[in-house]
C-alpha atoms as a PDB file:
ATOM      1  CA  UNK A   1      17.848  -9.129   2.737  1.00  0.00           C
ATOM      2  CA  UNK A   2      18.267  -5.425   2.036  1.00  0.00           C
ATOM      3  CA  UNK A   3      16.819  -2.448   3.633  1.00  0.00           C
ATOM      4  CA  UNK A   4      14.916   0.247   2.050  1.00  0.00           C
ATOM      5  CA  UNK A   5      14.369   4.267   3.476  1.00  0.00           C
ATOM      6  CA  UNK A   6      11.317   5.417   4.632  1.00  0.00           C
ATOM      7  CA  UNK A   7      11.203   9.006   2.851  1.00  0.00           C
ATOM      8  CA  UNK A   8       9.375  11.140   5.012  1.00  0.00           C
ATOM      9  CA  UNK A   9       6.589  12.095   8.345  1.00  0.00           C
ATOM     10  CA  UNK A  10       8.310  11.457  11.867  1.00  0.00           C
ATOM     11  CA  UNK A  11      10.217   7.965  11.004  1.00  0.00           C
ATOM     12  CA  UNK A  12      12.052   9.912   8.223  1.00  0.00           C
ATOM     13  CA  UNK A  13      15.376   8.275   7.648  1.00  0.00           C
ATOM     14  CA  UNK A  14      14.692   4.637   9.271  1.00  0.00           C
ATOM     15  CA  UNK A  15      15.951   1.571   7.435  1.00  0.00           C
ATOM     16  CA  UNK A  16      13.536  -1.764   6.991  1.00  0.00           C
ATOM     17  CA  UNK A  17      13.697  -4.590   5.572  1.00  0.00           C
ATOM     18  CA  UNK A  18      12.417  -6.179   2.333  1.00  0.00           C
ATOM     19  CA  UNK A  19      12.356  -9.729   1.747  1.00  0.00           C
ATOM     20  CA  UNK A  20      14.515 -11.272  -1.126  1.00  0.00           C
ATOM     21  CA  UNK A  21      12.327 -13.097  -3.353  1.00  0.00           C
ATOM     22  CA  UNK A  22      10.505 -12.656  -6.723  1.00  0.00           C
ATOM     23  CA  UNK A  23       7.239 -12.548  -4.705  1.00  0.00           C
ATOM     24  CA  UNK A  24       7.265  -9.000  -4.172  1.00  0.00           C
ATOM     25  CA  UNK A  25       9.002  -6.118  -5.994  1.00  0.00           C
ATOM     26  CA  UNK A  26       9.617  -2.545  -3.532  1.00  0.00           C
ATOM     27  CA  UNK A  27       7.938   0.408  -4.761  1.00  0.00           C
ATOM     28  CA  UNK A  28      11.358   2.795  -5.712  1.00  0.00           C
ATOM     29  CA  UNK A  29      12.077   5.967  -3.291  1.00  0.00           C
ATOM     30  CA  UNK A  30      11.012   8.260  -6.439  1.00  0.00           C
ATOM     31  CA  UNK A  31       7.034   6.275  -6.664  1.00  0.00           C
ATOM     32  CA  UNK A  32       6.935   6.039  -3.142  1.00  0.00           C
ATOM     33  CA  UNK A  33       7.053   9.819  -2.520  1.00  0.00           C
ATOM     34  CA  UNK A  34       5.316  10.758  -5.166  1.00  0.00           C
ATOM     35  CA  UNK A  35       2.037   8.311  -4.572  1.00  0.00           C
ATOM     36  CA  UNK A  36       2.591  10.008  -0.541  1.00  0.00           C
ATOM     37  CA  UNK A  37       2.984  13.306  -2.344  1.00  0.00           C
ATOM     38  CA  UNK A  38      -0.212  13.079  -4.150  1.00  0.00           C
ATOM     39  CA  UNK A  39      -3.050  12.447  -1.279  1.00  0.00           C
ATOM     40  CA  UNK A  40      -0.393  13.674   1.717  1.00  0.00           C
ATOM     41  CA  UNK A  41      -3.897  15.331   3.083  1.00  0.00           C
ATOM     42  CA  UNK A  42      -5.845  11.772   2.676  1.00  0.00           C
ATOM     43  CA  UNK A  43      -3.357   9.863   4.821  1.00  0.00           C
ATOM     44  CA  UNK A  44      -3.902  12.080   8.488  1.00  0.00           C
ATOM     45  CA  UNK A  45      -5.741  10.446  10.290  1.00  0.00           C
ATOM     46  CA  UNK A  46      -6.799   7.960   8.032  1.00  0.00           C
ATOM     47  CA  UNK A  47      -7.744   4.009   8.735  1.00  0.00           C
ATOM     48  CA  UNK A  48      -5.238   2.551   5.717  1.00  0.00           C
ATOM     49  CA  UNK A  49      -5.033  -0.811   4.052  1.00  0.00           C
ATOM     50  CA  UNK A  50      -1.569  -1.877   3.029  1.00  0.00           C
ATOM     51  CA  UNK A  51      -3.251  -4.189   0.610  1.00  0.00           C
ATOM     52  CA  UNK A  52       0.168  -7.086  -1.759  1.00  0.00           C
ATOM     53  CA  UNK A  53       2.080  -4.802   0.802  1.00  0.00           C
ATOM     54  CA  UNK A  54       5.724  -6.783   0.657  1.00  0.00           C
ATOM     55  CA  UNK A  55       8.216  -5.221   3.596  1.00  0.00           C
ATOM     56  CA  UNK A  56       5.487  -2.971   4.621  1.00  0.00           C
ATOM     57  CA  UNK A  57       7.301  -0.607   3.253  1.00  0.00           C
ATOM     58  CA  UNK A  58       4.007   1.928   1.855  1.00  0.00           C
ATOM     59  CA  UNK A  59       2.028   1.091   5.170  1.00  0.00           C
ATOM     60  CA  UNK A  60       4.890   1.947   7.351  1.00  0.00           C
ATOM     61  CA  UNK A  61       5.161   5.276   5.397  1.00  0.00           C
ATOM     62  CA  UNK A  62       1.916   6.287   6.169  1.00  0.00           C
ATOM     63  CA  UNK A  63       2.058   5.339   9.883  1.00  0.00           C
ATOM     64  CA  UNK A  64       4.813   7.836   9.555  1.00  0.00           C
ATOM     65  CA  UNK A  65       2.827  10.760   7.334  1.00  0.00           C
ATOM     66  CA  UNK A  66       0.214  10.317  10.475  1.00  0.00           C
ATOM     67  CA  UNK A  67      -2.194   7.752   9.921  1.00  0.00           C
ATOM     68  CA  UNK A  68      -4.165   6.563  12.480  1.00  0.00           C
ATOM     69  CA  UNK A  69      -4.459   2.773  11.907  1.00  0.00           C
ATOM     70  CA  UNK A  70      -2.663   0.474   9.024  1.00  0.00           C
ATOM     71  CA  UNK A  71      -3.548  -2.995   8.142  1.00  0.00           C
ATOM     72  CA  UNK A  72      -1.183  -4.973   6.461  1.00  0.00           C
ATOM     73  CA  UNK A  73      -2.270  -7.787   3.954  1.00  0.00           C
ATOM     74  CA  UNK A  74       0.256 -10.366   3.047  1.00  0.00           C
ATOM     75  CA  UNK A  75       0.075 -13.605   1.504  1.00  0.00           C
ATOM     76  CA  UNK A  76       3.641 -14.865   1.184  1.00  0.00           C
ATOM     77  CA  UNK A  77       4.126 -15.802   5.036  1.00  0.00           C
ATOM     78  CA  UNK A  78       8.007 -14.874   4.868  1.00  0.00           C
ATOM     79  CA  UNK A  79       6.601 -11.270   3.731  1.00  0.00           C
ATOM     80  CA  UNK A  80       4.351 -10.773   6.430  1.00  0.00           C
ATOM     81  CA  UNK A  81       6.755 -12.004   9.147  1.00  0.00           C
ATOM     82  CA  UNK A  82       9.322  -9.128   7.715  1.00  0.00           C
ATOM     83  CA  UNK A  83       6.702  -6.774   8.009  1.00  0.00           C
ATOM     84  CA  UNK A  84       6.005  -8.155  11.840  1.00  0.00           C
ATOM     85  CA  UNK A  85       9.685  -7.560  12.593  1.00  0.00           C
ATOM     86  CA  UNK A  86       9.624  -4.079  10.629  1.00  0.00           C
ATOM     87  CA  UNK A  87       6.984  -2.807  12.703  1.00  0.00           C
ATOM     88  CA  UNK A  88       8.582  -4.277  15.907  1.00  0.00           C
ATOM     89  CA  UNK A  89      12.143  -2.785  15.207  1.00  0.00           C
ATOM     90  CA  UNK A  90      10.604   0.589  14.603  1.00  0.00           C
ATOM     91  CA  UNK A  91       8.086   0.139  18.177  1.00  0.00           C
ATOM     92  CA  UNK A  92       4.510   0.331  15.683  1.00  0.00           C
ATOM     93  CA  UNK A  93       1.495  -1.250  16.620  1.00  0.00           C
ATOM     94  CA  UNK A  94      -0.121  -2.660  13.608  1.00  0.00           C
ATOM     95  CA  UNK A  95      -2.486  -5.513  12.179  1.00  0.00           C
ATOM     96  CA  UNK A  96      -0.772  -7.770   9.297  1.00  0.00           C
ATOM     97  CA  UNK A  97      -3.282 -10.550   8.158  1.00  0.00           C
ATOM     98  CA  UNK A  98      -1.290 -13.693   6.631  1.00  0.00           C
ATOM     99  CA  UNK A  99      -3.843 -13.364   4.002  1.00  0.00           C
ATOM    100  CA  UNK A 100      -4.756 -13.098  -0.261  1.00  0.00           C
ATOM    101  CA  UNK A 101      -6.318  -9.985  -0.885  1.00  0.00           C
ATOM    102  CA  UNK A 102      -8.828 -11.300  -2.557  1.00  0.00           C
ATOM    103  CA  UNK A 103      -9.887 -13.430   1.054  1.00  0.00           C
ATOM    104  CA  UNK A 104      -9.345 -10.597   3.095  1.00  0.00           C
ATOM    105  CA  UNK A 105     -12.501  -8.943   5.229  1.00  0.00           C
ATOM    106  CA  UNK A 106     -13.272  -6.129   7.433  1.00  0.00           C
ATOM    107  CA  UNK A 107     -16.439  -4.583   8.654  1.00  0.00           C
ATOM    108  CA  UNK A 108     -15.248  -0.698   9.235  1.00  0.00           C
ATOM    109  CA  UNK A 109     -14.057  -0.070   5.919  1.00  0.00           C
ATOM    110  CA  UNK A 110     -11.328   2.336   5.089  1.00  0.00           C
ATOM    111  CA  UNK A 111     -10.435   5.615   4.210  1.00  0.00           C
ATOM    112  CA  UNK A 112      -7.509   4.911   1.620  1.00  0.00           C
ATOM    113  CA  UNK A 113      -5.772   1.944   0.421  1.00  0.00           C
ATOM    114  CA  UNK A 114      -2.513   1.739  -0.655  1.00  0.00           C
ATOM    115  CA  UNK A 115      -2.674  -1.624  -3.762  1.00  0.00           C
ATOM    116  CA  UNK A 116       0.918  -2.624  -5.129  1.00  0.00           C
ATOM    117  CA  UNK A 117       0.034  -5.524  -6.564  1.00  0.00           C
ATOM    118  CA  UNK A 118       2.241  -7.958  -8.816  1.00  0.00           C
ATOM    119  CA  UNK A 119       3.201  -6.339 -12.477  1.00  0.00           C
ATOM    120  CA  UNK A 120       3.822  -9.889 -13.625  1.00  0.00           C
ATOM    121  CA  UNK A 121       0.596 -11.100 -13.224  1.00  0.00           C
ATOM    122  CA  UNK A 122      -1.767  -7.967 -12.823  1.00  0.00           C
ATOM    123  CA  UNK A 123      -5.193  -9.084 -12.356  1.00  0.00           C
ATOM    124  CA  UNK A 124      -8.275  -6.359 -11.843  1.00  0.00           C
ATOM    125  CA  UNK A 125     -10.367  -9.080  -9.670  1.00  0.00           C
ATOM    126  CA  UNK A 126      -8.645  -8.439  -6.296  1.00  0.00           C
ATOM    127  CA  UNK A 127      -8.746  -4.612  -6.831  1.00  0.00           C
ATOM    128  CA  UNK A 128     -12.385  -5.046  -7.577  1.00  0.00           C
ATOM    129  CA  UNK A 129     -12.690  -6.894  -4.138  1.00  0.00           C
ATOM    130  CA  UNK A 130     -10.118  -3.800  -2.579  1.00  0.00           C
ATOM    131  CA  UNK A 131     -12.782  -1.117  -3.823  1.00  0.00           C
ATOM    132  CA  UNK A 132     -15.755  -3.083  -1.737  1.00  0.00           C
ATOM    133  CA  UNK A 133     -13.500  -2.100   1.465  1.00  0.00           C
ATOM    134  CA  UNK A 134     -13.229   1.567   1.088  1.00  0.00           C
ATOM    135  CA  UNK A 135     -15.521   3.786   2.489  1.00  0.00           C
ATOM    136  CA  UNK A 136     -17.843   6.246   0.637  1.00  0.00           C
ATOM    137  CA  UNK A 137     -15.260   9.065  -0.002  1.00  0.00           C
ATOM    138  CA  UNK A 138     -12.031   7.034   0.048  1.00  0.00           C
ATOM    139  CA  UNK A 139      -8.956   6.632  -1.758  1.00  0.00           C
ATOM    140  CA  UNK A 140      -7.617   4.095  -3.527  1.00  0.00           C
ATOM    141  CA  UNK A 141      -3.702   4.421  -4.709  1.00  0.00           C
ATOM    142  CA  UNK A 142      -3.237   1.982  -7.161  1.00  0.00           C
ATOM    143  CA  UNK A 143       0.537   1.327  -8.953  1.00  0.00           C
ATOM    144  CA  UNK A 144      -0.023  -1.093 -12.177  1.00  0.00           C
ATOM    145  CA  UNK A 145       1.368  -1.748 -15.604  1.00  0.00           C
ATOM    146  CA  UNK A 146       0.235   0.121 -18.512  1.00  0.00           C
ATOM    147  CA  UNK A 147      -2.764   2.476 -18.833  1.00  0.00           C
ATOM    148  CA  UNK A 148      -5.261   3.115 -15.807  1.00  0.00           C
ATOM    149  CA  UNK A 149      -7.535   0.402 -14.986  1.00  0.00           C
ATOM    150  CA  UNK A 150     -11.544   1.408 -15.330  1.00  0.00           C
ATOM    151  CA  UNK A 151     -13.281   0.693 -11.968  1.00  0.00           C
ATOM    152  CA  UNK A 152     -16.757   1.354 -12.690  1.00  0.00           C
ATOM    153  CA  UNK A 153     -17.949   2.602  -9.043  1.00  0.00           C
ATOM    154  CA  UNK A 154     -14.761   4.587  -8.856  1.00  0.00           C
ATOM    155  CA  UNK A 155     -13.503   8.413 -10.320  1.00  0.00           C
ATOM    156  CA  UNK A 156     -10.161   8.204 -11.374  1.00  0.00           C
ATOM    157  CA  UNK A 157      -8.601  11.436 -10.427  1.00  0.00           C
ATOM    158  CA  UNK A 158      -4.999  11.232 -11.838  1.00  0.00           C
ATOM    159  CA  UNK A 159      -2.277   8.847 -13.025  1.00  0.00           C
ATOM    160  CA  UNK A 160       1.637   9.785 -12.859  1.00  0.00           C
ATOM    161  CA  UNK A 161       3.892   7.157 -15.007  1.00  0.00           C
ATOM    162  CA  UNK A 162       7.580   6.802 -13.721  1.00  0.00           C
ATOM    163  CA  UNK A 163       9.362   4.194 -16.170  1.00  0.00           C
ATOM    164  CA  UNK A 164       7.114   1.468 -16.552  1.00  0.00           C
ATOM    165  CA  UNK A 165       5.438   2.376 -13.027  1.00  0.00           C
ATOM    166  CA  UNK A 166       2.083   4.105 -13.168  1.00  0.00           C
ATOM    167  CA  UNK A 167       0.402   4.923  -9.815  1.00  0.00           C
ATOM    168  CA  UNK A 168      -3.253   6.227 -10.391  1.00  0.00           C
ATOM    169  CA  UNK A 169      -5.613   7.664  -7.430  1.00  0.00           C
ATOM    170  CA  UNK A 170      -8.973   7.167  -7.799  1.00  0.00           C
ATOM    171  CA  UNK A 171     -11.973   8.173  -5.612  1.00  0.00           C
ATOM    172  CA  UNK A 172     -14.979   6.653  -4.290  1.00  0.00           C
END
């Protein structure tokens, strides 16, 4: 295993783990606070889904920026139990649902989510079921290959490209 940073808020500092596999691929320091950087405002206080979220690593971040809830969703079980053990070592209360995005439900909605989802096999159907989740008003922070996807009931308001990283923030 090998540990990543978490880059800023009150856990600024504070090593976790990601899991070694192909399954999921850690957002680098440099995306990570520049996606925070971008909607730092969006995340106080906010009821965020960690949607493909890996070590936990961009859900954990926000817990520390000062959100007020996080829900994890995982499918690779190894994942989520890294992300269980994450939260524990750093004393976080948080959901993670052993789930597919594409299965995953909730009836409050949320106020931003946070989708990393697999370059090697991007696919726009989960992200269309991710944008039935957030809330009139909300946030979704998407990193993919290539140019922007169009998400018809969404505004895109901006896309940054670092390498062959793009993280676009879109608005419902």
């Amino acid at each position: 295993m090998t540990t990543v940073k978490i880059t800023s808020g009150n856990l600024r500092g504070r090593d976790i783990e990601t899991p070694d596999s192909d399954l999921t691929h850690p957002m680098g320091s440099r995306e990570k606070l520049a996606l925070f950087n971008m909607v730092s405002l969006e995340i106080i206080n906010a009821r965020v889904l960690d949607a493909f979220a890996g070590s936990g690593a961009l859900g954990i971040e926000a817990i520390s920026r000062g959100a007020k809830e996080v829900i994890f969703v995982e499918k690779n079980p190894r994942a989520a139990q890294i992300i269980r053990e994450n939260l524990a070592k750093l004393n976080l209360r948080a959901r993670v649902a052993s789930s597919d995005v594409a299965n995953f439900t909730d009836e409050q909605g949320f106020d931003v989510i946070l989708a990393d989802p697999p370059y090697d096999n991007f696919k726009i159907e989960p992200i269309l079921k991710l944008v039935e989740l957030l809330k009139r008003g909300g946030t979704l922070i998407l990193s993919h290959p290539g140019d922007a996807p169009k998400i018809e009931s969404l505004k895109l308001l901006k896309t940054k490209s670092y390498a062959a990283a793009h993280i676009s923030v879109y608005v419902k």
